[in-house]
N, C-alpha and C. Protein backbone atom coordinates (compact mmCIF):
# COMPACT_ATOMS: atom_id res chain seq x y z
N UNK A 1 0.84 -1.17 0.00
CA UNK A 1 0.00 0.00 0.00
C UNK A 1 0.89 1.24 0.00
N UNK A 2 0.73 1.99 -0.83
CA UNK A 2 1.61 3.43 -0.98
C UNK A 2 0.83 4.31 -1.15
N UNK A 3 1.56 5.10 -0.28
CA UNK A 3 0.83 6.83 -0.55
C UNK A 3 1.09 7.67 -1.38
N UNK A 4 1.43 7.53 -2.91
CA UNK A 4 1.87 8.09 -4.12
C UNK A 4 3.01 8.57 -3.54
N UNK A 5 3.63 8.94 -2.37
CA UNK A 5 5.09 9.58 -2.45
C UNK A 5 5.94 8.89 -2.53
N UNK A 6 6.93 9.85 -3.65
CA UNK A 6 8.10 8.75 -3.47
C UNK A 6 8.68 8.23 -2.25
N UNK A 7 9.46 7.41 -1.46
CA UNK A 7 10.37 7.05 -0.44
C UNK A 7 11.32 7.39 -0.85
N UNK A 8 11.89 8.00 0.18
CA UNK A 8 13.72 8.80 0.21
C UNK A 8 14.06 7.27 0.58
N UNK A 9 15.30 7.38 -0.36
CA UNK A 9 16.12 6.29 -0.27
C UNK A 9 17.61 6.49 -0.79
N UNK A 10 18.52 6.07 -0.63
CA UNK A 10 19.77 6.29 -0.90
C UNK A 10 20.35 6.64 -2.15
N UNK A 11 19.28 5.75 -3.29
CA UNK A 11 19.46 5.40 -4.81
C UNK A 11 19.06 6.73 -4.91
N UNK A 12 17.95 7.40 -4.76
CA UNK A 12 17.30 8.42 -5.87
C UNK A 12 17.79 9.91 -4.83
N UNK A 13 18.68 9.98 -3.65
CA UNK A 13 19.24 10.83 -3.56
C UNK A 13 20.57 11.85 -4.13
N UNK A 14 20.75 12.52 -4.80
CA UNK A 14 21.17 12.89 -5.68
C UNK A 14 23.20 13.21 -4.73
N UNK A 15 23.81 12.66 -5.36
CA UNK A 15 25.20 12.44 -4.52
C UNK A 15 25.64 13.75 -4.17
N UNK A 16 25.23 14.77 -5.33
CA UNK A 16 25.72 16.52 -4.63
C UNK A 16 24.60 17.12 -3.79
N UNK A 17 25.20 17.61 -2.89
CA UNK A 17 24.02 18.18 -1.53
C UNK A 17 23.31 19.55 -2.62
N UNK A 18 24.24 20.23 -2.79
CA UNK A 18 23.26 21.63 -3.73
C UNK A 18 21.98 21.16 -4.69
N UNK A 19 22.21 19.66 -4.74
CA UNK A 19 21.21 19.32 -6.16
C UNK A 19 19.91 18.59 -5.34
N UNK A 20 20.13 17.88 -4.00
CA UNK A 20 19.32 17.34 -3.39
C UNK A 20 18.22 18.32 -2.79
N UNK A 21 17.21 17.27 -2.35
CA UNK A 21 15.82 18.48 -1.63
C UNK A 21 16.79 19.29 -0.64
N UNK A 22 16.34 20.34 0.06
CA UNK A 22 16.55 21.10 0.85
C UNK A 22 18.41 21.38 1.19
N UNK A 23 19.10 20.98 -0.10
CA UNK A 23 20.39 21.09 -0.41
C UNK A 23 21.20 20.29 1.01
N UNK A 24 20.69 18.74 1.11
CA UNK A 24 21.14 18.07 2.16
C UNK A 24 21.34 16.81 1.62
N UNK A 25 22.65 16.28 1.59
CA UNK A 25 23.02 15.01 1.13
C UNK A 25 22.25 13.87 1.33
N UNK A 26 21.89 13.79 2.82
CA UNK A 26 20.87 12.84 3.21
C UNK A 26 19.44 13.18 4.09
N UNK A 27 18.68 13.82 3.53
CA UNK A 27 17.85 14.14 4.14
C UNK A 27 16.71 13.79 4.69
N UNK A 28 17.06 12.40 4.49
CA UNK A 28 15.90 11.51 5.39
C UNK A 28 16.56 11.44 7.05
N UNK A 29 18.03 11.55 6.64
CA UNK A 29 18.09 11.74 8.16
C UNK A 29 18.44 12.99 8.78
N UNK A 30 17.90 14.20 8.12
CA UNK A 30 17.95 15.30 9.09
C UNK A 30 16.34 15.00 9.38
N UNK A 31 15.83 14.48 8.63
CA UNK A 31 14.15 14.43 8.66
C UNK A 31 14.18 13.96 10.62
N UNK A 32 14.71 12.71 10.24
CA UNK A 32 14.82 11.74 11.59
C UNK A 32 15.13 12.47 13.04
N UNK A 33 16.44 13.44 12.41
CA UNK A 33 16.99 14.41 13.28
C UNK A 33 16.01 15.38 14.26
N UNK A 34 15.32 16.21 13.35
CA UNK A 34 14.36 17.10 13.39
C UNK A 34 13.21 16.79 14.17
N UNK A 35 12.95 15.55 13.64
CA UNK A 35 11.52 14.60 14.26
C UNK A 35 12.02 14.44 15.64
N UNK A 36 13.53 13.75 16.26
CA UNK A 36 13.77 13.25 17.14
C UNK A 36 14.07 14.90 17.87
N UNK A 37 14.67 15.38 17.29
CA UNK A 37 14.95 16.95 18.33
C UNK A 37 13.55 17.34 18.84
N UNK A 38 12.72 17.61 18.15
CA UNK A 38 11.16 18.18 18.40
C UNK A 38 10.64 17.38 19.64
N UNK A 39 10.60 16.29 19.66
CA UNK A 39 10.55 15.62 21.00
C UNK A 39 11.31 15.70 22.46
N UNK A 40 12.42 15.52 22.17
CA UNK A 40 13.85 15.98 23.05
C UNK A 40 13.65 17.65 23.64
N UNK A 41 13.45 18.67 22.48
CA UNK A 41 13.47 19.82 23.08
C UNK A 41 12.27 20.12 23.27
N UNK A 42 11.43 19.75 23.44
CA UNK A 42 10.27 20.15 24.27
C UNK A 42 9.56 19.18 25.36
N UNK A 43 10.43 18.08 25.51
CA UNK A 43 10.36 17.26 26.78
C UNK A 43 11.48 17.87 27.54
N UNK A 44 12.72 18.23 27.28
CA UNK A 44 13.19 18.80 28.42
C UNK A 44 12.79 20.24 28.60
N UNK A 45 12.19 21.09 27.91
CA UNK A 45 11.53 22.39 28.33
C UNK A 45 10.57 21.74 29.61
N UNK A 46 9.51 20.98 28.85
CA UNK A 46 8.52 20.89 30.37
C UNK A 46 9.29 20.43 31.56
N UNK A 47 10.32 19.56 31.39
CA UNK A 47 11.36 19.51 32.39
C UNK A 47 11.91 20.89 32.92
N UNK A 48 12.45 21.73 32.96
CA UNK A 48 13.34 22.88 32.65
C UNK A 48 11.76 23.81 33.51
N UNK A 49 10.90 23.75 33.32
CA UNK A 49 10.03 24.44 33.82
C UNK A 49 9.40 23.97 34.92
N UNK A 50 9.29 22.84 34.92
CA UNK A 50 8.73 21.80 36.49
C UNK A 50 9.73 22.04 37.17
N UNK A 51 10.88 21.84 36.72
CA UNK A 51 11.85 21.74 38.29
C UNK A 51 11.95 23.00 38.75
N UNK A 52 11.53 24.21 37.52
CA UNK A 52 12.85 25.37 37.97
C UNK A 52 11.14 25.90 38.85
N UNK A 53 9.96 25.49 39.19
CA UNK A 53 8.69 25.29 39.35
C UNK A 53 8.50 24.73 41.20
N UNK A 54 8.99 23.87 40.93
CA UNK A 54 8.62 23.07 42.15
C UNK A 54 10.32 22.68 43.10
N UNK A 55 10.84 21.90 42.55
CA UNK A 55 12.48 21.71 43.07
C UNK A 55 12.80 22.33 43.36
N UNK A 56 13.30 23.27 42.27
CA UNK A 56 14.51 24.49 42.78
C UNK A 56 13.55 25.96 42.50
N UNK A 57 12.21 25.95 42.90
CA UNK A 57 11.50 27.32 43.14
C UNK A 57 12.09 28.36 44.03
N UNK A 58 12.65 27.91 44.73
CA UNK A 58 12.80 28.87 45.88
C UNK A 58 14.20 28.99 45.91
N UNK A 59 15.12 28.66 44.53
CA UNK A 59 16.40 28.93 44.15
C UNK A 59 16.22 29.48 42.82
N UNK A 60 15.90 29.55 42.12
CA UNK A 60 15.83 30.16 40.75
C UNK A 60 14.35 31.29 40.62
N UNK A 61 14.75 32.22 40.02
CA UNK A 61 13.99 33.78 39.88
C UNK A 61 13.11 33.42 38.52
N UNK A 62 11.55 33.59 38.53
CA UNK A 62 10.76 33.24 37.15
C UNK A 62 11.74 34.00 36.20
N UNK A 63 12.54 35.02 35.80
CA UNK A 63 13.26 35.20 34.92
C UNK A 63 14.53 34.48 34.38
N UNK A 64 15.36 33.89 35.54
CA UNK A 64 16.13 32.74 35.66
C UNK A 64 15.83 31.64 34.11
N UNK A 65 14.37 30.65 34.69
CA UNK A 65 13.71 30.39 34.19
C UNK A 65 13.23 30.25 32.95
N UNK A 66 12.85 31.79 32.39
CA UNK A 66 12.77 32.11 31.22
C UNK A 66 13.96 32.17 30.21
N UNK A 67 14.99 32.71 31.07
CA UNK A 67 16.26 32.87 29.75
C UNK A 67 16.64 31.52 29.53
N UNK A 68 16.31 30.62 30.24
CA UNK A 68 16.99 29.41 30.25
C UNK A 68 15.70 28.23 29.09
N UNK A 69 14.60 28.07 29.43
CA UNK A 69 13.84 27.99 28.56
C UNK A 69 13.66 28.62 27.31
N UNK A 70 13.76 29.55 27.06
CA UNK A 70 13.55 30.18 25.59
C UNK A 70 14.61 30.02 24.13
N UNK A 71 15.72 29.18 24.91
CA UNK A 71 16.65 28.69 23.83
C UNK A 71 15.87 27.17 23.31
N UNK A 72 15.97 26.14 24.24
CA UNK A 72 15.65 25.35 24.22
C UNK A 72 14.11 25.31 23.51
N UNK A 73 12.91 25.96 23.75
CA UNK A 73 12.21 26.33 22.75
C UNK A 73 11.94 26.96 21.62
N UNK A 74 12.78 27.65 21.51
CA UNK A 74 13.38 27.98 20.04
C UNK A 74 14.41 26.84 19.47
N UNK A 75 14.36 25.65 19.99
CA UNK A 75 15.27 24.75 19.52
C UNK A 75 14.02 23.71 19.17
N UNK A 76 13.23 23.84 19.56
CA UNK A 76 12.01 22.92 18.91
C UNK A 76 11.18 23.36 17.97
N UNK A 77 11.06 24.69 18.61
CA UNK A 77 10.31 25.40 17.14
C UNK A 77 11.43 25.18 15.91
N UNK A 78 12.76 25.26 15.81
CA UNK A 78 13.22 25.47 14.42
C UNK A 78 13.85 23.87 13.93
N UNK A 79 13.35 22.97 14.61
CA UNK A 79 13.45 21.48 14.67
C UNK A 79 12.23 20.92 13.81
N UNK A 80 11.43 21.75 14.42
CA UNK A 80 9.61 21.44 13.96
C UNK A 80 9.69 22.24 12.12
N UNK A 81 10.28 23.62 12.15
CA UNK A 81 9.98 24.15 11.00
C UNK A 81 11.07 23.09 10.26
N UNK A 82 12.33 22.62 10.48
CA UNK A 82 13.05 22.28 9.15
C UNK A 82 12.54 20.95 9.13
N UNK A 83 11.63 20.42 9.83
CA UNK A 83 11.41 18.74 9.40
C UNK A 83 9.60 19.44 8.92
N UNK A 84 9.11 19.98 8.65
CA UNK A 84 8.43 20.89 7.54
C UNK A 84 8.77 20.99 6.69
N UNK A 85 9.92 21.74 6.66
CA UNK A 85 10.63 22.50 5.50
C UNK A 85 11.14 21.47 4.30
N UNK A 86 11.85 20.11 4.82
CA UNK A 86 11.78 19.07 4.55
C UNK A 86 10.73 17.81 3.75
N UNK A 87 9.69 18.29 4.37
CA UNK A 87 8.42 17.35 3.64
C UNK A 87 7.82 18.18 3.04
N UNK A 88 7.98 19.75 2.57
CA UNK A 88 7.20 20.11 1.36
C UNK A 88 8.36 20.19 0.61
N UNK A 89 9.64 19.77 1.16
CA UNK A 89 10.61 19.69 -0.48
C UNK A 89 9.76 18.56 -1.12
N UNK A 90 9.76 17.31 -0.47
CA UNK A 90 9.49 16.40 -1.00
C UNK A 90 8.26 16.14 -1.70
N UNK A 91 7.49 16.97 -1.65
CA UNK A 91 6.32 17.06 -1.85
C UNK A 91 5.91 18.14 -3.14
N UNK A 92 7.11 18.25 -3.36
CA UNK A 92 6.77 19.44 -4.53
C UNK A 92 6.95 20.73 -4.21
N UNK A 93 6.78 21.64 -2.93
CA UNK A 93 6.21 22.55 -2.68
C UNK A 93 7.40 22.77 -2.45
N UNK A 94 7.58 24.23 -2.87
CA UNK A 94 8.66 25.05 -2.20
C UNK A 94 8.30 25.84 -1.59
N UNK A 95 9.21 25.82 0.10
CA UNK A 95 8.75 26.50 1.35
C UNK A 95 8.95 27.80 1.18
N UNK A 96 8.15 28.74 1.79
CA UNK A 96 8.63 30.26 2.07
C UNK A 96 10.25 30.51 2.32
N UNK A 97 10.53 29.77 3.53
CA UNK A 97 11.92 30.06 4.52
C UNK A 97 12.33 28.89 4.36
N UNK A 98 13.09 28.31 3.34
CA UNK A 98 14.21 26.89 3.55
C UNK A 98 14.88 27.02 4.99
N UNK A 99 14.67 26.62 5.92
CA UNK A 99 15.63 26.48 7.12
C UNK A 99 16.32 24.82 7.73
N UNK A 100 15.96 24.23 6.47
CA UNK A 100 16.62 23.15 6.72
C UNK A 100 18.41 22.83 7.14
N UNK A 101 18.62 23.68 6.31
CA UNK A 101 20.07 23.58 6.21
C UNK A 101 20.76 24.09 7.54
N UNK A 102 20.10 25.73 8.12
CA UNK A 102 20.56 26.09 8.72
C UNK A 102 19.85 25.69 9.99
N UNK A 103 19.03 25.31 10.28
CA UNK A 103 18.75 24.11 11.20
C UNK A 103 19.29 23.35 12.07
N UNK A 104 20.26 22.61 10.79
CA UNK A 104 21.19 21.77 11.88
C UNK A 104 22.18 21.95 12.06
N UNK A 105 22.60 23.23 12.01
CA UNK A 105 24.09 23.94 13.16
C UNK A 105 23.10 24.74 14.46
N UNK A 106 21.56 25.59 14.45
CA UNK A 106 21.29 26.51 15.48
C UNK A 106 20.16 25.32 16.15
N UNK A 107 19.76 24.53 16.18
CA UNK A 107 18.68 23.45 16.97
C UNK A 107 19.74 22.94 17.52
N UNK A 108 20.66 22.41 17.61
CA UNK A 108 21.73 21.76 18.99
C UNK A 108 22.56 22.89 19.58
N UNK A 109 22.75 23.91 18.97
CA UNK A 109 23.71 25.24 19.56
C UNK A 109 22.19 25.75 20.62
N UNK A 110 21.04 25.72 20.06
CA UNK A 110 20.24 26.74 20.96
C UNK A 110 19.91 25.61 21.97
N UNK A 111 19.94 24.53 21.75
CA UNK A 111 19.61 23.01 23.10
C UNK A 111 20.51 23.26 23.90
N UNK A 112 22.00 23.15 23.73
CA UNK A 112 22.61 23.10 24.46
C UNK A 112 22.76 24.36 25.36
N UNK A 113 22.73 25.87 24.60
CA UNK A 113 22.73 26.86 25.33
C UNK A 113 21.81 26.94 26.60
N UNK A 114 20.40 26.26 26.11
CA UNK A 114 19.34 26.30 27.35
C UNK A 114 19.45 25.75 28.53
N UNK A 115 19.96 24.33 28.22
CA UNK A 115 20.39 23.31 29.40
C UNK A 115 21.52 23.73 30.22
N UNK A 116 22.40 24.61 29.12
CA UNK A 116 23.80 24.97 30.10
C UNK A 116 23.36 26.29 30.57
N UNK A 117 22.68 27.27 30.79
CA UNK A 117 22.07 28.75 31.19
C UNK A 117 21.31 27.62 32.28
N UNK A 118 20.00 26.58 32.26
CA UNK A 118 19.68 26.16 33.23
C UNK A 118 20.60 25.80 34.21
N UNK A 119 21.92 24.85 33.97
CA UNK A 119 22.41 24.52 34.87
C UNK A 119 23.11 25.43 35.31
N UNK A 120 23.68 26.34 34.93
CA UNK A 120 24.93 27.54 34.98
C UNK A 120 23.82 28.17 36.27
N UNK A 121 22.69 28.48 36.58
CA UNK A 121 21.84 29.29 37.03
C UNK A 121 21.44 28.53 38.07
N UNK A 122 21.31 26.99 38.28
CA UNK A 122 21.12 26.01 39.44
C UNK A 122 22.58 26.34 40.05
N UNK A 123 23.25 26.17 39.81
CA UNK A 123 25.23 26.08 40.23
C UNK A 123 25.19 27.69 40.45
N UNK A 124 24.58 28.52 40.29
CA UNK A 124 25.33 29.53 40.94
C UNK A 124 24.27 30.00 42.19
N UNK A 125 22.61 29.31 41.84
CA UNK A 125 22.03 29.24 43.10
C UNK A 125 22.69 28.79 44.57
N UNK A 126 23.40 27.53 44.35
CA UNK A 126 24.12 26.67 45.33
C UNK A 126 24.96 27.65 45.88
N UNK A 127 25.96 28.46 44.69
CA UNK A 127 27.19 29.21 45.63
C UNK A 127 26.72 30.46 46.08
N UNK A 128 25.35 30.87 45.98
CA UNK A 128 25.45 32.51 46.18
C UNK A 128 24.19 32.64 46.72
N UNK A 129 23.68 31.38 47.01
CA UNK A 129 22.23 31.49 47.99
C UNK A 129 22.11 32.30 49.49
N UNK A 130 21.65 33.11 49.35
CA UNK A 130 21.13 33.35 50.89
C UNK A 130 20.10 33.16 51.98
C-alpha cells in the first residue's frame, strides 16, 4: 500500500548536496533528526520548567527560568519548522523560509545553550544562595 510519495532512499538521492531536496546530502536523516529533536526539546523544556517550578522554586527567579527555557524552545520550534521544511521539499512545494540547512548547526547550539544557562543558574544558586 503506498501513498503516491516517493520514499527517500539512498538510490534516488542525488550524490551533490546543492542538487538534493533542501540542499542536504541525506535528508531523510535530518528528517529523523528534526523529528527526534522536536521531541527531546520540548520534553526537556517541560522539564526545565517543572523543576525550575517546584524543586529548585525557591532557588531560581521566574526570569532565571525564562532565559533558560527560551533557547531550548526555540530549539524545537526550528526542529519542527526544518522537518516541515523538509516534507514540502518532497512534496513538490517550495517553502517560504528553507531552514533546513541552517537548522542543523542553530537546533543543537540553541539546546545546548538552554540546558547549560539552566544549569549555569542552578550552580550559581548553590554558591550565592542566601
Amino acid at each position: 500500500m503506498t501513498s503516491g510519495l516517493e520514499r527517500v532512499t539512498r538510490r534516488n538521492v542525488p550524490a551533490d548536496p546543492e542538487a538534493a531536496p533542501a540542499g542536504l546530502a541525506e535528508p531523510e536523516l535530518a528528517y529523523d533528526y528534526y523529528k527526534n529533536m522536536v521531541s527531546v526539546s520540548f520534553a526537556t523544556l517541560g522539564g526545565v520548567l517543572t523543576l525550575g517550578e517546584t524543586v529548585f522554586g525557591a532557588r531560581l527567579a521566574p526570569w532565571q527560568m525564562g532565559v533558560a527555557a527560551l533557547p531550548v524552545a526555540l530549539s524545537g520550534l526550528l526542529a519542527l519548522q526544518g522537518k516541515t521544511d523538509i516534507m514540502q521539499l518532497f512534496q513538490g512545494l517550495e517553502p517560504p523560509l528553507n531552514t533546513a540547512r541552517v537548522g542543523l548547526r542553530l537546533v543543537p547550539a540553541l539546546y545546548g545553550l538552554g540546558v547549560g544557562v539552566f544549569l549555569a543558574f542552578l550552580a550559581l544558586s548553590y554558591v550565592h544562595f542566601r
